[in-house]
PDB file of N, CA and C in Angstrom:
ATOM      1  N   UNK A   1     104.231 105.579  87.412  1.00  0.00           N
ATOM      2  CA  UNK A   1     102.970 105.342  88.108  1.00  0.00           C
ATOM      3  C   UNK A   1     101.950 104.815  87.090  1.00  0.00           C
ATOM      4  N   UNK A   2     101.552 103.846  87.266  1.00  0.00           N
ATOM      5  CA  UNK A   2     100.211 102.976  86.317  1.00  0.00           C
ATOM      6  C   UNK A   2      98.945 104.134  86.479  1.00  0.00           C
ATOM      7  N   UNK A   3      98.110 103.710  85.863  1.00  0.00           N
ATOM      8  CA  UNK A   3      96.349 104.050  85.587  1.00  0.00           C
ATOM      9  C   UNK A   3      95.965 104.057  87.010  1.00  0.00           C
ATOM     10  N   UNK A   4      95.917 102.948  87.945  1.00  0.00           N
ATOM     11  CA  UNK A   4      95.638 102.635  88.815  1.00  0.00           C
ATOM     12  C   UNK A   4      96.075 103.208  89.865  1.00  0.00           C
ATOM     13  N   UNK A   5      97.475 103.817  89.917  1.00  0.00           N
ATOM     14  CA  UNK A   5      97.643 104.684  90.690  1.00  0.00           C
ATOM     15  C   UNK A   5      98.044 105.818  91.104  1.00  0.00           C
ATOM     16  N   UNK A   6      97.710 106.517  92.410  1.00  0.00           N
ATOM     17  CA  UNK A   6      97.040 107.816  92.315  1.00  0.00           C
ATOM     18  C   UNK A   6      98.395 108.324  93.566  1.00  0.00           C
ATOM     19  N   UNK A   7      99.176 109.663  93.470  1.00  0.00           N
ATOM     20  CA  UNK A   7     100.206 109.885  94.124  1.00  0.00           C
ATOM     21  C   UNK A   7      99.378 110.769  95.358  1.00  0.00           C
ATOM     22  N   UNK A   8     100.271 110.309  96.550  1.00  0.00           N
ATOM     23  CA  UNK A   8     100.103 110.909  97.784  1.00  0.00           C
ATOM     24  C   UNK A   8      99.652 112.769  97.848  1.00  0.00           C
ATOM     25  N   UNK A   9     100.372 113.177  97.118  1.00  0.00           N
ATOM     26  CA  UNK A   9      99.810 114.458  96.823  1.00  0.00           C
ATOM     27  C   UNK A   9      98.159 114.614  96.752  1.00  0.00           C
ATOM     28  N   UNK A  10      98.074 114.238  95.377  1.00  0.00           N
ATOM     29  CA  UNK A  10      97.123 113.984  95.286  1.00  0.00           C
ATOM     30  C   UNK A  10      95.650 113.378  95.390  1.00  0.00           C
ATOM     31  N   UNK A  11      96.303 112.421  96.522  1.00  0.00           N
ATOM     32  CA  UNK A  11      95.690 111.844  97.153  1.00  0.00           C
ATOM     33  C   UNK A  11      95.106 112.552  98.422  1.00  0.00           C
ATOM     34  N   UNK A  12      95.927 113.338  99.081  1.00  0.00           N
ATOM     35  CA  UNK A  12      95.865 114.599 100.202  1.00  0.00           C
ATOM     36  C   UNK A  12      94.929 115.190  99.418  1.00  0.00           C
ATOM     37  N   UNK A  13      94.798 115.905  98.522  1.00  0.00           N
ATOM     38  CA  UNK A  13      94.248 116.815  97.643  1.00  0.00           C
ATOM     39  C   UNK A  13      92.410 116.538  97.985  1.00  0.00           C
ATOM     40  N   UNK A  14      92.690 115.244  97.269  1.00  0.00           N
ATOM     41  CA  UNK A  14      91.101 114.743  97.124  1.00  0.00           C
ATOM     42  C   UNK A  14      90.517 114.671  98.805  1.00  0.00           C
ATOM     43  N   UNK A  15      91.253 113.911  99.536  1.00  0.00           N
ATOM     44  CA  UNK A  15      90.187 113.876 101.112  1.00  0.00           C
ATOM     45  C   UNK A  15      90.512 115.487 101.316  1.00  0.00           C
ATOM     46  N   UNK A  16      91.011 116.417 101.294  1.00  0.00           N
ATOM     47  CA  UNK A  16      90.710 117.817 102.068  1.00  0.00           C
ATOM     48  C   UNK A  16      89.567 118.355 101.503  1.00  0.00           C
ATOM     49  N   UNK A  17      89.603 117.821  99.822  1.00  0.00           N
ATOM     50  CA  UNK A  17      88.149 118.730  99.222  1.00  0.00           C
ATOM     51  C   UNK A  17      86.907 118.112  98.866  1.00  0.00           C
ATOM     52  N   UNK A  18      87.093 116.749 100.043  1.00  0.00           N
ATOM     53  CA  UNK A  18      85.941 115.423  99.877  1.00  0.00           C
ATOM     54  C   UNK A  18      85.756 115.105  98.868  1.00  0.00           C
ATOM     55  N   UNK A  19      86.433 115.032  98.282  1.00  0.00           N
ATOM     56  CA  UNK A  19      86.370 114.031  96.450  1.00  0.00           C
ATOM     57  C   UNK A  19      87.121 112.700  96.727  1.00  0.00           C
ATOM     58  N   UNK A  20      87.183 111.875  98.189  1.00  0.00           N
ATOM     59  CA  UNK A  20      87.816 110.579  98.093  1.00  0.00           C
ATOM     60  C   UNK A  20      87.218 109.910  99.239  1.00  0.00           C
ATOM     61  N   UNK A  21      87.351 108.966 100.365  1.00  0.00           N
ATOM     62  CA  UNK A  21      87.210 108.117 100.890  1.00  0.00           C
ATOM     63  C   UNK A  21      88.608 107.473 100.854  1.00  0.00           C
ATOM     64  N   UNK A  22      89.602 107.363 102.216  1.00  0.00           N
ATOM     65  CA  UNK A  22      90.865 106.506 102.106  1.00  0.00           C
ATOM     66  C   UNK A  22      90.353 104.715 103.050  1.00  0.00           C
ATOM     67  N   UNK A  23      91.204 104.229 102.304  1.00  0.00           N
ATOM     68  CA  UNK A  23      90.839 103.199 102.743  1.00  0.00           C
ATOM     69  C   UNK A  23      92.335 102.341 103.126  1.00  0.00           C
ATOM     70  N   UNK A  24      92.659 102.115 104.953  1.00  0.00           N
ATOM     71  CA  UNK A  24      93.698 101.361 104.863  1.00  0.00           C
ATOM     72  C   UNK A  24      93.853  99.847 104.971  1.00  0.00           C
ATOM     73  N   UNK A  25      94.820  99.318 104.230  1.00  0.00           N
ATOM     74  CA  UNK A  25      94.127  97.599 103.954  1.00  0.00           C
ATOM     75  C   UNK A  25      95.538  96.896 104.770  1.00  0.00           C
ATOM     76  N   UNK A  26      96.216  98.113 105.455  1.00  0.00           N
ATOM     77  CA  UNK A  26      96.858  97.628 106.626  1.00  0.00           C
ATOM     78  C   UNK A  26      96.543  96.607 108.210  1.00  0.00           C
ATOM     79  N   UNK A  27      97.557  95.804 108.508  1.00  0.00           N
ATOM     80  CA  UNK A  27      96.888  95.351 109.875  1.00  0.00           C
ATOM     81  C   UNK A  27      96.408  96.278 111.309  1.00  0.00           C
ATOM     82  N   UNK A  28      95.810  96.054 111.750  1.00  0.00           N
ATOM     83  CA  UNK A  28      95.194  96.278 113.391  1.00  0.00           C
ATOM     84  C   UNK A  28      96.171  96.900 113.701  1.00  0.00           C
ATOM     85  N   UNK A  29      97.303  96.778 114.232  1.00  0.00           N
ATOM     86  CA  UNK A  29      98.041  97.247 114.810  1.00  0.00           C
ATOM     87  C   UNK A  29      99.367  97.943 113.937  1.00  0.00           C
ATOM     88  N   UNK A  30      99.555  97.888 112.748  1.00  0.00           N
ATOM     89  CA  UNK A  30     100.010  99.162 112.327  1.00  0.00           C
ATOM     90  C   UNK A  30      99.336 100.030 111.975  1.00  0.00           C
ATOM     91  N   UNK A  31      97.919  99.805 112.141  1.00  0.00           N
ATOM     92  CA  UNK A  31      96.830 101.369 111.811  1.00  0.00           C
ATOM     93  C   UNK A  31      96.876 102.037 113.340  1.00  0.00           C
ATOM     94  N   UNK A  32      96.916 101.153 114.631  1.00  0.00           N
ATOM     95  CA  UNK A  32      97.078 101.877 115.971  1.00  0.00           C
ATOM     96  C   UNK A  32      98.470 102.950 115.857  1.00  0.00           C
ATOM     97  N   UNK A  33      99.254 102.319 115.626  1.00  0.00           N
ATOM     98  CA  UNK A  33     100.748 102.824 115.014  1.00  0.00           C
ATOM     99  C   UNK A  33     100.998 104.025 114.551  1.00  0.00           C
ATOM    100  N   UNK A  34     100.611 104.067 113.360  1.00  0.00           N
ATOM    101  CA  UNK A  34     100.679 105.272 112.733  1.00  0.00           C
ATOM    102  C   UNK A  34      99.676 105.016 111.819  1.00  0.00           C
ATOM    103  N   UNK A  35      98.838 106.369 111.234  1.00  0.00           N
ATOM    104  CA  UNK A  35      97.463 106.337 110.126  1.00  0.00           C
ATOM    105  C   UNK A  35      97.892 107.392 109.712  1.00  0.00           C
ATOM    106  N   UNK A  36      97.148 107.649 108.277  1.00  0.00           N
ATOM    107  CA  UNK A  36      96.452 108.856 108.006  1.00  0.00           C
ATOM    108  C   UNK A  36      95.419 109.251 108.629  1.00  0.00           C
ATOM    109  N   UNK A  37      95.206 110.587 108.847  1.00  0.00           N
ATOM    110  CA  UNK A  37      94.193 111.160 109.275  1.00  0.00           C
ATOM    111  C   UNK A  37      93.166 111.120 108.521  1.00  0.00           C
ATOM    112  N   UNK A  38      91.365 110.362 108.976  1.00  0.00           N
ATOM    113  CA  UNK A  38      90.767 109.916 107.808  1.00  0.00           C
ATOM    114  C   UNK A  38      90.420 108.611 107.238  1.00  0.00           C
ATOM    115  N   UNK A  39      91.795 108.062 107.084  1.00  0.00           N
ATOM    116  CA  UNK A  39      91.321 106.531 106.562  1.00  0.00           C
ATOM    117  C   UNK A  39      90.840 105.800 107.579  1.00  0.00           C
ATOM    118  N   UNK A  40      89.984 104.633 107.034  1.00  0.00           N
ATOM    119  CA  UNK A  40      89.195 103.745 107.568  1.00  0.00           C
ATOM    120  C   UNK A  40      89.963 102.618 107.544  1.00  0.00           C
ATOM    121  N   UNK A  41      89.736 101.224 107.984  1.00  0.00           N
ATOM    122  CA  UNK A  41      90.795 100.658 108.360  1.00  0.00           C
ATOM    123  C   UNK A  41      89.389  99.099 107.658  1.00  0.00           C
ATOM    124  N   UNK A  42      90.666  98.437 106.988  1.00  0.00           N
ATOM    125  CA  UNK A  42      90.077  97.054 106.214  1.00  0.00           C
ATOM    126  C   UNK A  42      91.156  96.126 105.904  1.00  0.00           C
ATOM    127  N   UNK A  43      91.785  95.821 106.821  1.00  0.00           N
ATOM    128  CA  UNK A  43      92.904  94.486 106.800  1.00  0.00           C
ATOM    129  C   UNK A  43      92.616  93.777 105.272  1.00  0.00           C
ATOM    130  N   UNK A  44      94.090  93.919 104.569  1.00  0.00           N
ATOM    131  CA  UNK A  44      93.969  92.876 103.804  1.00  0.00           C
ATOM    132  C   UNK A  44      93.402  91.086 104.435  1.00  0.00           C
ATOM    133  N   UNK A  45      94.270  90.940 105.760  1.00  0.00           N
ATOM    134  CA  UNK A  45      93.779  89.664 106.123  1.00  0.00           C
ATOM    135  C   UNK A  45      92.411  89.229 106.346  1.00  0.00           C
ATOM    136  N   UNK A  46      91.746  90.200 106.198  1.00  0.00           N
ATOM    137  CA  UNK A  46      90.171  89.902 106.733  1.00  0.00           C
ATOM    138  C   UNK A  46      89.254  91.079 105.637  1.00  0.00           C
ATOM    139  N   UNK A  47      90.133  91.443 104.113  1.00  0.00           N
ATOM    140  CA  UNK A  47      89.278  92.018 103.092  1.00  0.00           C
ATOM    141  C   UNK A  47      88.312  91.518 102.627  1.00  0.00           C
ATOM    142  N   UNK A  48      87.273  92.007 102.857  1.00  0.00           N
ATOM    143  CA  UNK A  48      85.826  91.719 102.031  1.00  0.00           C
ATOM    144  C   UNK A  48      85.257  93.314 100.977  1.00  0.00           C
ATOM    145  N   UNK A  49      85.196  93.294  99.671  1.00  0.00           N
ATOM    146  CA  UNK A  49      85.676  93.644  98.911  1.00  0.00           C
ATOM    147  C   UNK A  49      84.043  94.960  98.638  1.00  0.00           C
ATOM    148  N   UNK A  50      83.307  94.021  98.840  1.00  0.00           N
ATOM    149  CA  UNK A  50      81.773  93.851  99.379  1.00  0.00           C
ATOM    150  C   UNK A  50      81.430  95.277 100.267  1.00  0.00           C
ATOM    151  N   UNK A  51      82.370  94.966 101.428  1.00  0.00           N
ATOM    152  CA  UNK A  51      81.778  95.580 102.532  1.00  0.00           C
ATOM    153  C   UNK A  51      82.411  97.383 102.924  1.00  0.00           C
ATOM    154  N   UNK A  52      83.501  97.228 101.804  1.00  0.00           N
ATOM    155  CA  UNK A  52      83.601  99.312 101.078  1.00  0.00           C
ATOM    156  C   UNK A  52      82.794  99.825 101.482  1.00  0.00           C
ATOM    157  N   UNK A  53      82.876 100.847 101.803  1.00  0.00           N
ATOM    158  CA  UNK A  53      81.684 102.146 101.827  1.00  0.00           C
ATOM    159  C   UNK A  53      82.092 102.305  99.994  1.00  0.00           C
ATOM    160  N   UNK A  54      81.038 102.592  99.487  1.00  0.00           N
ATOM    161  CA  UNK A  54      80.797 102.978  97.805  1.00  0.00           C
ATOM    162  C   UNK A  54      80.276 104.212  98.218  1.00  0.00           C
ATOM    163  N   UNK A  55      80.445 105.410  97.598  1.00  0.00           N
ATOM    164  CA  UNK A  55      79.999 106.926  97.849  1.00  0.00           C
ATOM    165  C   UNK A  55      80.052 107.564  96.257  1.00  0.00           C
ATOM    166  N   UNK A  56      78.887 107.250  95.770  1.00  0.00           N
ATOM    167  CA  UNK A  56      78.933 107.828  94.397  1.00  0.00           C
ATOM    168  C   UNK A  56      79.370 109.077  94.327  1.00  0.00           C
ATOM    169  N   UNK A  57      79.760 109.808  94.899  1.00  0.00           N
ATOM    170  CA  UNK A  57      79.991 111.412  94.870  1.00  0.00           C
ATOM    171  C   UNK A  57      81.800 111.279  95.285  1.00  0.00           C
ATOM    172  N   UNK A  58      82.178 110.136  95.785  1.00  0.00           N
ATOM    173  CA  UNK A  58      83.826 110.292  96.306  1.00  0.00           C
ATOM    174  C   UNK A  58      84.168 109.188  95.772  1.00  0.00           C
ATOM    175  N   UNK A  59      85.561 109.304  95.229  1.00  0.00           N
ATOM    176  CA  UNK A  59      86.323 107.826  95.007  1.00  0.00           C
ATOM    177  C   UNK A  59      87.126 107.420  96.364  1.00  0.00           C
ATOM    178  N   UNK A  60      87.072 105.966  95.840  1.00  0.00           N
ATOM    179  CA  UNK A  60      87.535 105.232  97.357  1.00  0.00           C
ATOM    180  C   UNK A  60      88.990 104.989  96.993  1.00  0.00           C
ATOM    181  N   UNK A  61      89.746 105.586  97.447  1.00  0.00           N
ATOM    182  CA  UNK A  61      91.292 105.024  96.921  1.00  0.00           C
ATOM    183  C   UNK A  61      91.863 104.283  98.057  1.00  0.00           C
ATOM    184  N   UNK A  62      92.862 102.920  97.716  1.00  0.00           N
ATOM    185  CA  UNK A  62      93.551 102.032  98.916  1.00  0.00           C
ATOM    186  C   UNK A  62      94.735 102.366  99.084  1.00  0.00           C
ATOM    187  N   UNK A  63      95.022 102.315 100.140  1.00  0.00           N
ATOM    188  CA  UNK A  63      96.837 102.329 100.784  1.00  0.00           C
ATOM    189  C   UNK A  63      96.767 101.415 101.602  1.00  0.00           C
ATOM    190  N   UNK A  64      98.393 101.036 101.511  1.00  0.00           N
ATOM    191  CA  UNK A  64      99.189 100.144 102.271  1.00  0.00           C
ATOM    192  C   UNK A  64     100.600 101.013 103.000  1.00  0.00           C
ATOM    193  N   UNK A  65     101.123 100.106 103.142  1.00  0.00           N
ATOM    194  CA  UNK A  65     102.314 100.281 103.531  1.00  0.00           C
ATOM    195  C   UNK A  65     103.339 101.137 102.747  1.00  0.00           C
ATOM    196  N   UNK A  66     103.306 100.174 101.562  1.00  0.00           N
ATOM    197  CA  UNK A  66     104.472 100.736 100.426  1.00  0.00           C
ATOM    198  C   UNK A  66     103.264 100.541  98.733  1.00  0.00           C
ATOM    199  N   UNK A  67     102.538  99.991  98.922  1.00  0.00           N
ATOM    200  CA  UNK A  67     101.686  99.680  97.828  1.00  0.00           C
ATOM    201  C   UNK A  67     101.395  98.640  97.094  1.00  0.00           C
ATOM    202  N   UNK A  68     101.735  97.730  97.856  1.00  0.00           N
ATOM    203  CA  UNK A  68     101.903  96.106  97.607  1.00  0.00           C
ATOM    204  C   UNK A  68     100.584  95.735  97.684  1.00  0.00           C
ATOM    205  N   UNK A  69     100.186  95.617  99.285  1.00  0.00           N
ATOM    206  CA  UNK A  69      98.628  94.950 100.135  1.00  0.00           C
ATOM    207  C   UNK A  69      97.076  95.846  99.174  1.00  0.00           C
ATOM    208  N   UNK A  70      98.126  97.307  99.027  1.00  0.00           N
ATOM    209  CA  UNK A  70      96.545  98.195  98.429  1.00  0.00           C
ATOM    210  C   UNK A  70      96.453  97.746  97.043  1.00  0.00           C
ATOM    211  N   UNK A  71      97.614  97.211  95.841  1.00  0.00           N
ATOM    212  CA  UNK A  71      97.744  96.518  94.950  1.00  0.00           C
ATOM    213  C   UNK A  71      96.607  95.519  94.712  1.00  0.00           C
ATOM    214  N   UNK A  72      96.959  94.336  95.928  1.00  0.00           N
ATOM    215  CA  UNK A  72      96.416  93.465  96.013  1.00  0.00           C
ATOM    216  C   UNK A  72      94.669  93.224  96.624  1.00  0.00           C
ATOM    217  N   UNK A  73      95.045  94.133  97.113  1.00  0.00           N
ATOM    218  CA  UNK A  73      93.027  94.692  97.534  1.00  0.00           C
ATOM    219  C   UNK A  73      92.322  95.164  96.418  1.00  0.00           C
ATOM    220  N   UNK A  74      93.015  95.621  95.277  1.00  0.00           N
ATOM    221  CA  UNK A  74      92.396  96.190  94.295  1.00  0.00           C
ATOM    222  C   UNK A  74      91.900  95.048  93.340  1.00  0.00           C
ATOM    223  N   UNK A  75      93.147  94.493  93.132  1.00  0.00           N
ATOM    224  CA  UNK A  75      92.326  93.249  92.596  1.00  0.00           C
ATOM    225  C   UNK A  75      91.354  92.439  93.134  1.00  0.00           C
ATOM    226  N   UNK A  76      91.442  92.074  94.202  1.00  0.00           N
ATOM    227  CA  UNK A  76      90.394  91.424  94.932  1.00  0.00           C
ATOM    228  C   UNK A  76      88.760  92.274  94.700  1.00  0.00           C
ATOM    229  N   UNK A  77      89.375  94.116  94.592  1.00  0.00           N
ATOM    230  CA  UNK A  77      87.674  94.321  94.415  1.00  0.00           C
ATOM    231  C   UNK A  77      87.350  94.071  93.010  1.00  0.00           C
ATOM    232  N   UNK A  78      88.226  94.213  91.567  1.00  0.00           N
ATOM    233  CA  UNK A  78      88.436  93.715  90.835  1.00  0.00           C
ATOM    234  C   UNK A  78      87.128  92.337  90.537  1.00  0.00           C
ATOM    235  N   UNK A  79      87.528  91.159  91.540  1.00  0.00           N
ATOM    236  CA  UNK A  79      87.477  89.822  90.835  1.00  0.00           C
ATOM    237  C   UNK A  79      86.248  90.095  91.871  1.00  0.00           C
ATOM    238  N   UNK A  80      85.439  90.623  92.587  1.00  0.00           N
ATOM    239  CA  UNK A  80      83.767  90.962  93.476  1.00  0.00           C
ATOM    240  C   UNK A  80      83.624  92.074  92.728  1.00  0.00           C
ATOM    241  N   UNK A  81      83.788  92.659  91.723  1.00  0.00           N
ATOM    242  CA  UNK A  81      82.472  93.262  90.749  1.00  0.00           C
ATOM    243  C   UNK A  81      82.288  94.759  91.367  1.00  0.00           C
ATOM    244  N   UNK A  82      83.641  95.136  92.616  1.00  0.00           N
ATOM    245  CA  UNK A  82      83.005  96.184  93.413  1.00  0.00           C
ATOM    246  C   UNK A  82      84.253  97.032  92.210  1.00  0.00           C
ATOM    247  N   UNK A  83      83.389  98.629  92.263  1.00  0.00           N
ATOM    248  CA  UNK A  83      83.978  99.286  91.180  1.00  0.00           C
ATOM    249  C   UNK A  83      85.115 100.299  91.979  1.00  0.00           C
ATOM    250  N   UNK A  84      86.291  99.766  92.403  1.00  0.00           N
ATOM    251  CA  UNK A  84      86.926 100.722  92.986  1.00  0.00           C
ATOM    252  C   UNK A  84      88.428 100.310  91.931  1.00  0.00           C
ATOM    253  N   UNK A  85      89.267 101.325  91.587  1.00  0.00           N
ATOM    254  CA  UNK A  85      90.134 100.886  90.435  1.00  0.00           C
ATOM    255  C   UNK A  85      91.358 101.755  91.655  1.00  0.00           C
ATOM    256  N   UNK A  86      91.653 102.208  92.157  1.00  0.00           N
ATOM    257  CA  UNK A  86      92.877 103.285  92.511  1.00  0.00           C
ATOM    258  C   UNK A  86      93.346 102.543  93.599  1.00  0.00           C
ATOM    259  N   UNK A  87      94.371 102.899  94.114  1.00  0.00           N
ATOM    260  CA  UNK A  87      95.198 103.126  95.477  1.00  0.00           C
ATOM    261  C   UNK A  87      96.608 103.792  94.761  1.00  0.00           C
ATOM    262  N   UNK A  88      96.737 104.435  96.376  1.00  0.00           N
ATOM    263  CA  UNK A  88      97.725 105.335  96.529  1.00  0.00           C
ATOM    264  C   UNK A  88      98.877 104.990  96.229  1.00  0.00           C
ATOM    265  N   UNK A  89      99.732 105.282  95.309  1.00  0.00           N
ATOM    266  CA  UNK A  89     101.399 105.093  94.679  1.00  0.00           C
ATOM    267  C   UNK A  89     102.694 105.207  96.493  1.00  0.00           C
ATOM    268  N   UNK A  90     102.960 103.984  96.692  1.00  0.00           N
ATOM    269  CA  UNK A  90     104.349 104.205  97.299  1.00  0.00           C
ATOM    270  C   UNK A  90     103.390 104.336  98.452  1.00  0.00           C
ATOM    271  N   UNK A  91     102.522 103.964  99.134  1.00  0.00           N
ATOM    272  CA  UNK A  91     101.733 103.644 100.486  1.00  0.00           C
ATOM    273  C   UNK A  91     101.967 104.889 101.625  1.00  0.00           C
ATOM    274  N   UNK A  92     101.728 104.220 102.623  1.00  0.00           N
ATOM    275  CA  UNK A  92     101.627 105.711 103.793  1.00  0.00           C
ATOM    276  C   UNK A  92     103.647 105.412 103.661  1.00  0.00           C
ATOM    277  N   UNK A  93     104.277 104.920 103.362  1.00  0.00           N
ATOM    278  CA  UNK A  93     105.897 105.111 103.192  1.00  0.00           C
ATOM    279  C   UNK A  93     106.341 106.763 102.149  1.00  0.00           C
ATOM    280  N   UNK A  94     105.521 106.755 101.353  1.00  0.00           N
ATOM    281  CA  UNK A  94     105.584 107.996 100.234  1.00  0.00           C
ATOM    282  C   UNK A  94     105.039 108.952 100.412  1.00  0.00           C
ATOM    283  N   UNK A  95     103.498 108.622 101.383  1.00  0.00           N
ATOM    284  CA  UNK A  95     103.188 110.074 101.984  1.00  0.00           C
ATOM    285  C   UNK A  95     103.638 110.885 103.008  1.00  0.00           C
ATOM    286  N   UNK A  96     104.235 109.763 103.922  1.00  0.00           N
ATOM    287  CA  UNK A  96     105.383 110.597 104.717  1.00  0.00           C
ATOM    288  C   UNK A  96     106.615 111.568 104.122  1.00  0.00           C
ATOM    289  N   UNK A  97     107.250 110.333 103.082  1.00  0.00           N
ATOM    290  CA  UNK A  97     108.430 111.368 102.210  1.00  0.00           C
ATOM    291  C   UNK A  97     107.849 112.523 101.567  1.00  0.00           C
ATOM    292  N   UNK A  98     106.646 113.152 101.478  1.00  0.00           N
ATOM    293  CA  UNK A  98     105.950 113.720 100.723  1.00  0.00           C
ATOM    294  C   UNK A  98     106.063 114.905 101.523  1.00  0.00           C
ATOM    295  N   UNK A  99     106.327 114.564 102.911  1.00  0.00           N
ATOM    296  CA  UNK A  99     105.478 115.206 104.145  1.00  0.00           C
ATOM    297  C   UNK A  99     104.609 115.768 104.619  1.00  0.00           C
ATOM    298  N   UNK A 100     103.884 115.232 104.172  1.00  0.00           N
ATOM    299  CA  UNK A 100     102.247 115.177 104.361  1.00  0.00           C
ATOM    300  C   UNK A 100     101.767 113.990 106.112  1.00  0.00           C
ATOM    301  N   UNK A 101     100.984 114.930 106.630  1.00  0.00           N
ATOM    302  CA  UNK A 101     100.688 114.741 107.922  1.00  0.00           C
ATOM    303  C   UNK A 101     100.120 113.121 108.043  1.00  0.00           C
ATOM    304  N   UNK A 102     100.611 112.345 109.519  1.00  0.00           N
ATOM    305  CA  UNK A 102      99.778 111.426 109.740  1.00  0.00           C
ATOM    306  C   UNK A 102      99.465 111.354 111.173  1.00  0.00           C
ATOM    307  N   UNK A 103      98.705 110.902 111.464  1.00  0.00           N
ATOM    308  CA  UNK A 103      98.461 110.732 113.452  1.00  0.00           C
ATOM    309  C   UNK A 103      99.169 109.526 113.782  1.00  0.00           C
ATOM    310  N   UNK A 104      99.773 109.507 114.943  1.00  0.00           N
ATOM    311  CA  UNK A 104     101.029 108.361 115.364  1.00  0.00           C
ATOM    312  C   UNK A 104     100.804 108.488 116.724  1.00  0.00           C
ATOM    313  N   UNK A 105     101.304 107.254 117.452  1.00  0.00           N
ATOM    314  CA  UNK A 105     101.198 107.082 118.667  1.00  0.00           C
ATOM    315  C   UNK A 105     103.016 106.831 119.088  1.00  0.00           C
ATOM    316  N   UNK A 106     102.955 107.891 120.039  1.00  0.00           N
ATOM    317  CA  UNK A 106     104.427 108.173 120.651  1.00  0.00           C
ATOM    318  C   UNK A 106     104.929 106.743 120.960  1.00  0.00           C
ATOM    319  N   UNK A 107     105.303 106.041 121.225  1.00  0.00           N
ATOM    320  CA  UNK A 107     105.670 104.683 122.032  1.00  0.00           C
ATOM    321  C   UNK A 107     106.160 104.859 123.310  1.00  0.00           C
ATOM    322  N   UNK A 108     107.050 105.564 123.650  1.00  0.00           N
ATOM    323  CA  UNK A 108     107.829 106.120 125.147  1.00  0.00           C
ATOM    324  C   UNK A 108     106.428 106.673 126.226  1.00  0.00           C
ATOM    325  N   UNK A 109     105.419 107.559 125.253  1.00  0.00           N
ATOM    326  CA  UNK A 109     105.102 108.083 126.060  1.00  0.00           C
ATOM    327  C   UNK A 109     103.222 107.499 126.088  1.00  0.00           C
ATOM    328  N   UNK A 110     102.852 107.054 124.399  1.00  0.00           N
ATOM    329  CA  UNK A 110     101.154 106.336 124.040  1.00  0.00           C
ATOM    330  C   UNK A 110     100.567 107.633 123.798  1.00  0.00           C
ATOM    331  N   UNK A 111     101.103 108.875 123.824  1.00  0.00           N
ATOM    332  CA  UNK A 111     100.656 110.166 123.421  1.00  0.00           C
ATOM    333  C   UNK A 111     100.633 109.987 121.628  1.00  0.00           C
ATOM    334  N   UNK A 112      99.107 110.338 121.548  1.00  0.00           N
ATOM    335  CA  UNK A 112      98.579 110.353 120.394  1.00  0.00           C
ATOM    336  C   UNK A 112      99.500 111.847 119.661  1.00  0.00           C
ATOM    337  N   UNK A 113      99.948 111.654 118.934  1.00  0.00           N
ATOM    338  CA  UNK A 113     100.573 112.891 117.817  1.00  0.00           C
ATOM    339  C   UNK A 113      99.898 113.109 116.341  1.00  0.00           C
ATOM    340  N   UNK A 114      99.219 114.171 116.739  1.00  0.00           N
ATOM    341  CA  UNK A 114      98.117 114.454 115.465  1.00  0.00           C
ATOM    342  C   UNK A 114      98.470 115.640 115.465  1.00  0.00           C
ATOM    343  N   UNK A 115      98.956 115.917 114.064  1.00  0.00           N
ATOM    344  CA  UNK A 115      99.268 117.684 113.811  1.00  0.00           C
ATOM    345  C   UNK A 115      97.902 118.383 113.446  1.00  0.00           C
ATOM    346  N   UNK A 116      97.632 117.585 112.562  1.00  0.00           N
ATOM    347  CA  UNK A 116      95.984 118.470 112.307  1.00  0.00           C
ATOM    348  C   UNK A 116      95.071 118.919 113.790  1.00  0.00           C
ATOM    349  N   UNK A 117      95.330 118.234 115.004  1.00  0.00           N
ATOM    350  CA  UNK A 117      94.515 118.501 116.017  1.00  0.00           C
ATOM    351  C   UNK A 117      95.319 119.713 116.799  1.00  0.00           C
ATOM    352  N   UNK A 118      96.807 119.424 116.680  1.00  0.00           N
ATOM    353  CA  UNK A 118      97.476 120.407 117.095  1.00  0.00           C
ATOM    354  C   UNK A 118      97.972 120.326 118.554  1.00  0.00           C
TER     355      UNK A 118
END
C-alpha cells in the first residue's frame, strides 16, 4: 500500500469517529447499485476537483471500484491545488472482502439492503 493509500479498515474507522468525509468517484448508477454508507457521490466522468467538500477538521478520502478511478481523481485534485492526498486501497471491491457493511439495492426485488438501518 503507497503513502496515498489508506485500507478499508481503516477507512471504516475514520467515518464512524468523523475523522473523514468518503468520497465516491464512481458512476450514477453503480453508486444506485451498491454504496457505502456515507459516501457522497462525484463521477470521475464529470470530476471537478474544486467542488470537494474541504472540512478542515475531516480528511476527504476517494474510492472507486477497485482503486484505479479514486487513483486517478487524486491526481486530478493534485494538478487543481485542492489538498486532498488519500483514497481507499482495493476500492468498495476490498471493503466488501473486508466485510465491512454497504447499502445495495436487491435487483429481483429494488428493496434497499442497508444493515446499518437494519
Amino acid at each position: 500500500m503507497s503513502q496515498s493509500e489508506i485500507s478499508p479498515q481503516d477507512t471504516a474507522d475514520a467515518l464512524q469517529n468523523g475523522k473523514a468525509i468518503l468520497i465516491d468517484v464512481r458512476e450514477p448508477h453503480e453508486f444506485a447499485a451498491e454504496r457505502i454508507h456515507g459516501a457522497l457521490l462525484h463521477p470521475l466522468s464529470t470530476f471537478d476537483a474544486a467542488a470537494l467538500p474541504i472540512d478542515k477538521s475531516r480528511e476527504v478520502i476517494l474510492h472507486c471500484g477497485s482503486a484505479k478511478r479514486s487513483g486517478m481523481a487524486l491526481e486530478k485534485c493534485a494538478a487543481a491545488g485542492v489538498p486532498i492526498s488519500r483514497h481507499m486501497s482495493g476500492g468498495i471491491m476490498e471493503w466488501k472482502s473486508a466485510g465491512l457493511p454497504t447499502v445495495a439495492v436487491d435487483p429481483s426485488t429494488g428493496k434497499i439492503i442497508d444493515p446499518q438501518r437494519g
